[in-house]
PDB file of N, CA and C in Angstrom:
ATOM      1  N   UNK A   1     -69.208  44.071 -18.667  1.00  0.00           N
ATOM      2  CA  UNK A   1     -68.715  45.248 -17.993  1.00  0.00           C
ATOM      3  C   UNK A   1     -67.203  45.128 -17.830  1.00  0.00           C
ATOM      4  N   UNK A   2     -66.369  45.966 -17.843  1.00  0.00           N
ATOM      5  CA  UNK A   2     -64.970  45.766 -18.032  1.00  0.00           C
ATOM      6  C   UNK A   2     -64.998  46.571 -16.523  1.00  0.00           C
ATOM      7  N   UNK A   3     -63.330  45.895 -16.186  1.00  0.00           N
ATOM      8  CA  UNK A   3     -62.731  46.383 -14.928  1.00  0.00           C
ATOM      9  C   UNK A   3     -62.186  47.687 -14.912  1.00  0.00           C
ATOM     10  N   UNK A   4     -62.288  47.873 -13.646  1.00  0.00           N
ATOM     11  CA  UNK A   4     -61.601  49.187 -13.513  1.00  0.00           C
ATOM     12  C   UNK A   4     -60.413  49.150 -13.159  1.00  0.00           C
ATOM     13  N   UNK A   5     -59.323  49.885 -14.728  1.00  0.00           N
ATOM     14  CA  UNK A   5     -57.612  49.601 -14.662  1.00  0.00           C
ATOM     15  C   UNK A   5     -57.216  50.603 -13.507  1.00  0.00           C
ATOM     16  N   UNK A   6     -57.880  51.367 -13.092  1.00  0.00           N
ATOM     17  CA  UNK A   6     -57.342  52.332 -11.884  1.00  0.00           C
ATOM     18  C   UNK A   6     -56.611  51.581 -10.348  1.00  0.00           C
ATOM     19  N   UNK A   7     -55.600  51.455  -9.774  1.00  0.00           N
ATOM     20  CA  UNK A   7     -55.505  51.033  -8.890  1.00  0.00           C
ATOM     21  C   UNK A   7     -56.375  51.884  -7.777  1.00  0.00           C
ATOM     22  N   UNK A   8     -57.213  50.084  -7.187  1.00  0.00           N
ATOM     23  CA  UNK A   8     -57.671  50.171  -6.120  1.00  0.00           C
ATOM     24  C   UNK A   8     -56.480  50.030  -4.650  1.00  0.00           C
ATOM     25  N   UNK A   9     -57.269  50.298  -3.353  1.00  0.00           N
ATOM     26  CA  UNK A   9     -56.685  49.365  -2.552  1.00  0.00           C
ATOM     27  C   UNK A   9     -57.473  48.298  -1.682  1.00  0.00           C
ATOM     28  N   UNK A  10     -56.589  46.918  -1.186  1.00  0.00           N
ATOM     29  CA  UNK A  10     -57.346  46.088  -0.907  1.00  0.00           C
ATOM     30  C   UNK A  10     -56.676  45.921   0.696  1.00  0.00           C
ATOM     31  N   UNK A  11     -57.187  45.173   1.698  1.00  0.00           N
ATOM     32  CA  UNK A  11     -56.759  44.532   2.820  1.00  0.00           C
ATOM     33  C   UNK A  11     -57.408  43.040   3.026  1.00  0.00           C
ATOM     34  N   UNK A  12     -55.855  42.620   3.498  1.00  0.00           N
ATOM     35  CA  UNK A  12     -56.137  41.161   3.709  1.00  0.00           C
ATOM     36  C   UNK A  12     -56.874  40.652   4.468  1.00  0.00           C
ATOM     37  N   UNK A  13     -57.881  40.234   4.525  1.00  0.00           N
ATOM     38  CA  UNK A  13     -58.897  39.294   5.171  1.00  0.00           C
ATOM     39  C   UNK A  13     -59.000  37.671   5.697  1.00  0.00           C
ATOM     40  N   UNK A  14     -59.323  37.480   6.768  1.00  0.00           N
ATOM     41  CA  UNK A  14     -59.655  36.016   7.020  1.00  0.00           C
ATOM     42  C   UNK A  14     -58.799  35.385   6.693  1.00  0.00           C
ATOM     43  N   UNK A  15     -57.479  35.782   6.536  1.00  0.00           N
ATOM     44  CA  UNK A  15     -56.264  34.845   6.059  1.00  0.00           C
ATOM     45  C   UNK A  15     -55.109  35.281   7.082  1.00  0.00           C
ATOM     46  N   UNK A  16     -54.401  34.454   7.740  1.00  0.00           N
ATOM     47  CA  UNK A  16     -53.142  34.840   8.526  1.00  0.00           C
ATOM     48  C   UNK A  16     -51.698  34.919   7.469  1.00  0.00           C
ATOM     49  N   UNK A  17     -51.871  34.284   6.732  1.00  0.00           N
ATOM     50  CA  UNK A  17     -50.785  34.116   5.445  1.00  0.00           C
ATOM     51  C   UNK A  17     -51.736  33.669   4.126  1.00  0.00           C
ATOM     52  N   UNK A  18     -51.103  34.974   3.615  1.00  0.00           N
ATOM     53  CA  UNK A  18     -51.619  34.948   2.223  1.00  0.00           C
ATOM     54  C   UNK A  18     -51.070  34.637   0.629  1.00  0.00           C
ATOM     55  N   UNK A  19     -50.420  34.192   0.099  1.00  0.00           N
ATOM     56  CA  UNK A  19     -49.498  33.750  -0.842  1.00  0.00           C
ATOM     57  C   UNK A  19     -49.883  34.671  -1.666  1.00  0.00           C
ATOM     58  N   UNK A  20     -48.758  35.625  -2.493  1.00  0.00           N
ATOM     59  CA  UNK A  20     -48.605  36.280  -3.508  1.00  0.00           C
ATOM     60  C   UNK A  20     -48.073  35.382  -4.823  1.00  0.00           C
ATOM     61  N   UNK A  21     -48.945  35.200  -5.647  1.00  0.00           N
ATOM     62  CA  UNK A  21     -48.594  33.877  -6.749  1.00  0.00           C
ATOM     63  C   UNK A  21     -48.080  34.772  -7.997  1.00  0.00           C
ATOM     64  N   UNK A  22     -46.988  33.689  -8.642  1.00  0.00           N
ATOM     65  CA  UNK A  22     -46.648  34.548  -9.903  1.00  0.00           C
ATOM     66  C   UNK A  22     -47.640  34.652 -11.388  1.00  0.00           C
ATOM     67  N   UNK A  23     -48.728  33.628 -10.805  1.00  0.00           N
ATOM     68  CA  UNK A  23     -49.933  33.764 -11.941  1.00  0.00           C
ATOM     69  C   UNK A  23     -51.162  33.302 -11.147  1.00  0.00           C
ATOM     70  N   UNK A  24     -52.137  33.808 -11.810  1.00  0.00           N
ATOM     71  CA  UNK A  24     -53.860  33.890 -11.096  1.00  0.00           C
ATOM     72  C   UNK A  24     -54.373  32.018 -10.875  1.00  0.00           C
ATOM     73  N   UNK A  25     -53.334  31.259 -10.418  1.00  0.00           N
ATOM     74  CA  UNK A  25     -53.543  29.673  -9.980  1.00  0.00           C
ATOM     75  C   UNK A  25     -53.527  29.449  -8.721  1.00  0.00           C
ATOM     76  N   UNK A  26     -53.561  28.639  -7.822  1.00  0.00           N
ATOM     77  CA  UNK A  26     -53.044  27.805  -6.791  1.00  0.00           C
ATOM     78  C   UNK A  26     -51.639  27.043  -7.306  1.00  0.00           C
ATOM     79  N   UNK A  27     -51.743  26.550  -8.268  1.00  0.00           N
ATOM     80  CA  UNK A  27     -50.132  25.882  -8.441  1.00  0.00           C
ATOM     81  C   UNK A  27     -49.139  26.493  -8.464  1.00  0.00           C
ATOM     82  N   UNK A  28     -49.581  28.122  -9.037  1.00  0.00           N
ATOM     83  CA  UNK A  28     -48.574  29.155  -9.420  1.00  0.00           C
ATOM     84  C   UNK A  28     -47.956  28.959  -8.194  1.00  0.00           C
ATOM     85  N   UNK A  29     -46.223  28.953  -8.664  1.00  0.00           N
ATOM     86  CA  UNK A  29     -45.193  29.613  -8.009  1.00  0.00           C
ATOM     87  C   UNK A  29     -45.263  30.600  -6.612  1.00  0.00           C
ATOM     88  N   UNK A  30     -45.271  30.449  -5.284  1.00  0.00           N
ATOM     89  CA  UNK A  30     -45.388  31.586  -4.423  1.00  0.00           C
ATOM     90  C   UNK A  30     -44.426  32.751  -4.314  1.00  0.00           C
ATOM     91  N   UNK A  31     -44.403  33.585  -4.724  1.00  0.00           N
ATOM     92  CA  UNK A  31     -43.205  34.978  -4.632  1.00  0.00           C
ATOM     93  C   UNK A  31     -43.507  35.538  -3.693  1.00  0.00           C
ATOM     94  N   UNK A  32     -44.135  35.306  -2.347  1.00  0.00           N
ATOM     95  CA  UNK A  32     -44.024  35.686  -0.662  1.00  0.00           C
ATOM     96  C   UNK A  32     -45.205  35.527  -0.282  1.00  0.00           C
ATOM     97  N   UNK A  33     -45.135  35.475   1.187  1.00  0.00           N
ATOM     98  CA  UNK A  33     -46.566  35.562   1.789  1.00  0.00           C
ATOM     99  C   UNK A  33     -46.975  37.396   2.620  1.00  0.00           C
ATOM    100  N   UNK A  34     -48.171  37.336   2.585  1.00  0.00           N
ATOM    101  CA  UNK A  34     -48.512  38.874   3.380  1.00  0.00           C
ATOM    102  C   UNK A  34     -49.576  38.322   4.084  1.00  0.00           C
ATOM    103  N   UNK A  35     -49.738  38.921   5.382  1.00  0.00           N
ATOM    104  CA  UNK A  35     -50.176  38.395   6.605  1.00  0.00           C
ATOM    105  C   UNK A  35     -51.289  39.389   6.578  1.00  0.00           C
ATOM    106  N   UNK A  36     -52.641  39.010   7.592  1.00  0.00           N
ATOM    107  CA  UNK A  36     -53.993  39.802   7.983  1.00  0.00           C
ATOM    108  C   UNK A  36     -53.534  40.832   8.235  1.00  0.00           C
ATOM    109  N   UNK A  37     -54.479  41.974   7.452  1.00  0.00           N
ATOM    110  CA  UNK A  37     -54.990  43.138   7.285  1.00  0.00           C
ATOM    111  C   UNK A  37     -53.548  44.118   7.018  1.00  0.00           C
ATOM    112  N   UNK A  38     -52.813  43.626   5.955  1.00  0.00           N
ATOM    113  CA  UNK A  38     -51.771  44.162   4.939  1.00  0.00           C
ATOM    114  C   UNK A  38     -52.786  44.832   4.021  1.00  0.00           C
ATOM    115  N   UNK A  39     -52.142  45.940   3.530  1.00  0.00           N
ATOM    116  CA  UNK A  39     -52.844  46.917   2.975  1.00  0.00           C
ATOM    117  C   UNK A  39     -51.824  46.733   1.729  1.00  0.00           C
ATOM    118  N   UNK A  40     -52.481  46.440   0.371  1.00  0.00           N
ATOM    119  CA  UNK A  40     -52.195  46.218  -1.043  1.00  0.00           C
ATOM    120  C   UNK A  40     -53.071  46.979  -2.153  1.00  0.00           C
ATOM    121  N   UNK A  41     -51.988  47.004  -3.004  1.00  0.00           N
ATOM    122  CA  UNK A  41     -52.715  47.763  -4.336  1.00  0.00           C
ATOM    123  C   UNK A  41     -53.328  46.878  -5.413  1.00  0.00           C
ATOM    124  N   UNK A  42     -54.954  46.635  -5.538  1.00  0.00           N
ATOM    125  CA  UNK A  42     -55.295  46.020  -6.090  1.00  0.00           C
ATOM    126  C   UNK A  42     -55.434  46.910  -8.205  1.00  0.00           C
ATOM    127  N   UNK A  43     -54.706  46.234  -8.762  1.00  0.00           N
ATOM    128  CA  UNK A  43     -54.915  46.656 -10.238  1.00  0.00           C
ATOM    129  C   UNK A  43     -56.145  46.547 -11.181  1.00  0.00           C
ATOM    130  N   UNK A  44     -57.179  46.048 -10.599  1.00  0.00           N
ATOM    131  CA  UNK A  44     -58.352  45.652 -11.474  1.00  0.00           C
ATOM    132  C   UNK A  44     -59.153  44.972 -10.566  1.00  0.00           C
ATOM    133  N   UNK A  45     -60.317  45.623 -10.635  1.00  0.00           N
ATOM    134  CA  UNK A  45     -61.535  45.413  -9.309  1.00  0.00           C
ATOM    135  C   UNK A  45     -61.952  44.101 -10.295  1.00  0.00           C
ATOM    136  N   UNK A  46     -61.809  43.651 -10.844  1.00  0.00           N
ATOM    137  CA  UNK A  46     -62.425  42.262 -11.615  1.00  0.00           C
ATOM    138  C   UNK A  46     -61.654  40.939 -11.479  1.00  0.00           C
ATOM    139  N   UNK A  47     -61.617  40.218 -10.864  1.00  0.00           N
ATOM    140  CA  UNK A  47     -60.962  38.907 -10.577  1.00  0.00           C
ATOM    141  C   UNK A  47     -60.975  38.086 -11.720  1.00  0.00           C
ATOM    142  N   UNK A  48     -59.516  37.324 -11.694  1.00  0.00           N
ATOM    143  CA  UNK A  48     -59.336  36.540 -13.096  1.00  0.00           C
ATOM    144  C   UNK A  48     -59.115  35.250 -12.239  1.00  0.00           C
ATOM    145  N   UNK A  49     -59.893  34.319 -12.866  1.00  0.00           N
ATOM    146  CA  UNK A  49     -59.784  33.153 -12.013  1.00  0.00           C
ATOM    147  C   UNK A  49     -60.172  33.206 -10.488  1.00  0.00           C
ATOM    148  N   UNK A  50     -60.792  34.182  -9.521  1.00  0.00           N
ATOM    149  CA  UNK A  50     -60.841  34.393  -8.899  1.00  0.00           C
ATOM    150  C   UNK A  50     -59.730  34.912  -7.697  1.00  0.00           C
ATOM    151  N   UNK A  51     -58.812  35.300  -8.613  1.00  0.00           N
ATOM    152  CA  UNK A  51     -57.700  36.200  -7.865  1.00  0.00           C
ATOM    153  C   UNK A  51     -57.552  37.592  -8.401  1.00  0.00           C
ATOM    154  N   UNK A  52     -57.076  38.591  -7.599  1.00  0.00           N
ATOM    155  CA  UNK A  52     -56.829  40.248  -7.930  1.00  0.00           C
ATOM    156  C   UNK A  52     -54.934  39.998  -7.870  1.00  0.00           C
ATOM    157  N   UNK A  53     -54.836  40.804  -9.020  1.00  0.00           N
ATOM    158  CA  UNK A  53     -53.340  41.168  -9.534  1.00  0.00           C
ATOM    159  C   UNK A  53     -53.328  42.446  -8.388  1.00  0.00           C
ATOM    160  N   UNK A  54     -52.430  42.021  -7.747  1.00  0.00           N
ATOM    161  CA  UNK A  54     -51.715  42.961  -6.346  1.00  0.00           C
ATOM    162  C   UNK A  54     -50.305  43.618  -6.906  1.00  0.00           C
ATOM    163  N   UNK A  55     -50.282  44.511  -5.479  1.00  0.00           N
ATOM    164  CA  UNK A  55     -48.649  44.871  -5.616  1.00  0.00           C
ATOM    165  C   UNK A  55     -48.168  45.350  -4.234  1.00  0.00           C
ATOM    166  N   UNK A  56     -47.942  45.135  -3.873  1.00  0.00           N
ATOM    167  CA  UNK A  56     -47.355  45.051  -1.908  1.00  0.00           C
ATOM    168  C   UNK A  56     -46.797  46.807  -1.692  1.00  0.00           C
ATOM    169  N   UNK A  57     -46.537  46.995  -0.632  1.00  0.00           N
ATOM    170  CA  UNK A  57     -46.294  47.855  -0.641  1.00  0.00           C
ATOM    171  C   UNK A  57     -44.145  48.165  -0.738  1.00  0.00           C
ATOM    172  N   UNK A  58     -44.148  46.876  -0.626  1.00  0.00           N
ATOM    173  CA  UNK A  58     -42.381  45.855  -0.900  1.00  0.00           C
ATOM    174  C   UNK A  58     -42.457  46.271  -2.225  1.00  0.00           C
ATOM    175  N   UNK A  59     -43.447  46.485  -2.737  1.00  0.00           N
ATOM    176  CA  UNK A  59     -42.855  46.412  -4.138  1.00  0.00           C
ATOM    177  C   UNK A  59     -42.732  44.958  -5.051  1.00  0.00           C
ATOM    178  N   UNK A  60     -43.394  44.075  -4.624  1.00  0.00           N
ATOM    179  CA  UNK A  60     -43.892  42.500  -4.861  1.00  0.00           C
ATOM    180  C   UNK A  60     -45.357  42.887  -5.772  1.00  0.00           C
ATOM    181  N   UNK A  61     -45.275  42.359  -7.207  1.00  0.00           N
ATOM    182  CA  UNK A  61     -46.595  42.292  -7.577  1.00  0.00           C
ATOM    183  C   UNK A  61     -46.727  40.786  -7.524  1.00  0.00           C
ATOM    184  N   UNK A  62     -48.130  40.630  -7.938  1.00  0.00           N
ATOM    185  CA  UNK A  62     -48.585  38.982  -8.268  1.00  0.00           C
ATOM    186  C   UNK A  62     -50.024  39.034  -7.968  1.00  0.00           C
ATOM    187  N   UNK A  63     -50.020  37.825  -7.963  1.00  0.00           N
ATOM    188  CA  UNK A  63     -51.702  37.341  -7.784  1.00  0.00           C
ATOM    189  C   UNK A  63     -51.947  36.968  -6.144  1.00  0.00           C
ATOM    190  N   UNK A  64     -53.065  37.384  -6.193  1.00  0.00           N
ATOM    191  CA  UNK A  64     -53.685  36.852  -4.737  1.00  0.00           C
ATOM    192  C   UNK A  64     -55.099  36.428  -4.847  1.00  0.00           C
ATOM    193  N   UNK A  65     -55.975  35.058  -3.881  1.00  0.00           N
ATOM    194  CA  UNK A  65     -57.006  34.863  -4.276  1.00  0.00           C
ATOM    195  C   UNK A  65     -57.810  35.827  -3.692  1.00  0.00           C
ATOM    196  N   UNK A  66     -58.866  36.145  -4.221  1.00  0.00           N
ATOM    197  CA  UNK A  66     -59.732  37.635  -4.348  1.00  0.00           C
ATOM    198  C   UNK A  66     -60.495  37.512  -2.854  1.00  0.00           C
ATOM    199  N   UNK A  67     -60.765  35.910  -2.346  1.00  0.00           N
ATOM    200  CA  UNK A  67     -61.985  36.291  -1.739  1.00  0.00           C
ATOM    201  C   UNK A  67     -61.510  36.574  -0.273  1.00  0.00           C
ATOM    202  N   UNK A  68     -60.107  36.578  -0.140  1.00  0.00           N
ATOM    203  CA  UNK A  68     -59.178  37.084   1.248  1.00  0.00           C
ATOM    204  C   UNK A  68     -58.935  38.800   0.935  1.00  0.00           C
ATOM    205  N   UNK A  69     -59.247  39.318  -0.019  1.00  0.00           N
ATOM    206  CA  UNK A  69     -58.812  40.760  -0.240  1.00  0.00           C
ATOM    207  C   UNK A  69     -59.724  41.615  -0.032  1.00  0.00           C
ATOM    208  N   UNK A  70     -60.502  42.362   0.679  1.00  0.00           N
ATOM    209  CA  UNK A  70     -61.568  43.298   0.563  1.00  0.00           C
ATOM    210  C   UNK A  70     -61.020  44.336   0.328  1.00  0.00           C
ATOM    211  N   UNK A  71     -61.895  44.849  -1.223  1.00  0.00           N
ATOM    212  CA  UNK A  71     -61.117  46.234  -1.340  1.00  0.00           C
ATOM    213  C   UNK A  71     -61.972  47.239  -0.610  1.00  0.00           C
ATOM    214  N   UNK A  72     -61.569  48.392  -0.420  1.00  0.00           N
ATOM    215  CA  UNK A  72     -61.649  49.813   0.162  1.00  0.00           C
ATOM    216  C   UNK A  72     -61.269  50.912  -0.566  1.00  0.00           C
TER     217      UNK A  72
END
């Protein structure tokens, strides 16, 4: 089943700081943090590595791990 390229939106969950990564890792690079229940644009309801490709409302894209994001 393929993802849906439509931007969703997601909110941050169960996380007080959330790292926006420059690739779908833990090692990846952090390009900022976004704090509980930040409201983000998730690009693809399908997790790669178990992170959703975000985009802040800053205008920051990247990766975030999926299972802090509930989309809506």
């Amino acid at each position: 089943m393929e993802g849906n390229k439509k931007p969703l939106m997601g909110v941050v969950v169960n996380c007080m700081n959330l790292n926006i990564r420059k690739d779908p890792t833990q090692a990846s690079r952090s390009l900022g943090i976004i704090g509980s229940d930040t409201v983000v644009k998730v690009c693809d309801d399908e997790s790669v590595s178990g992170f959703y490709k975000v985009k802040t409302g800053d205008g920051i894209s990247g990766y975030c791990m999926s299972e802090f994001i509930k989309l809506c």
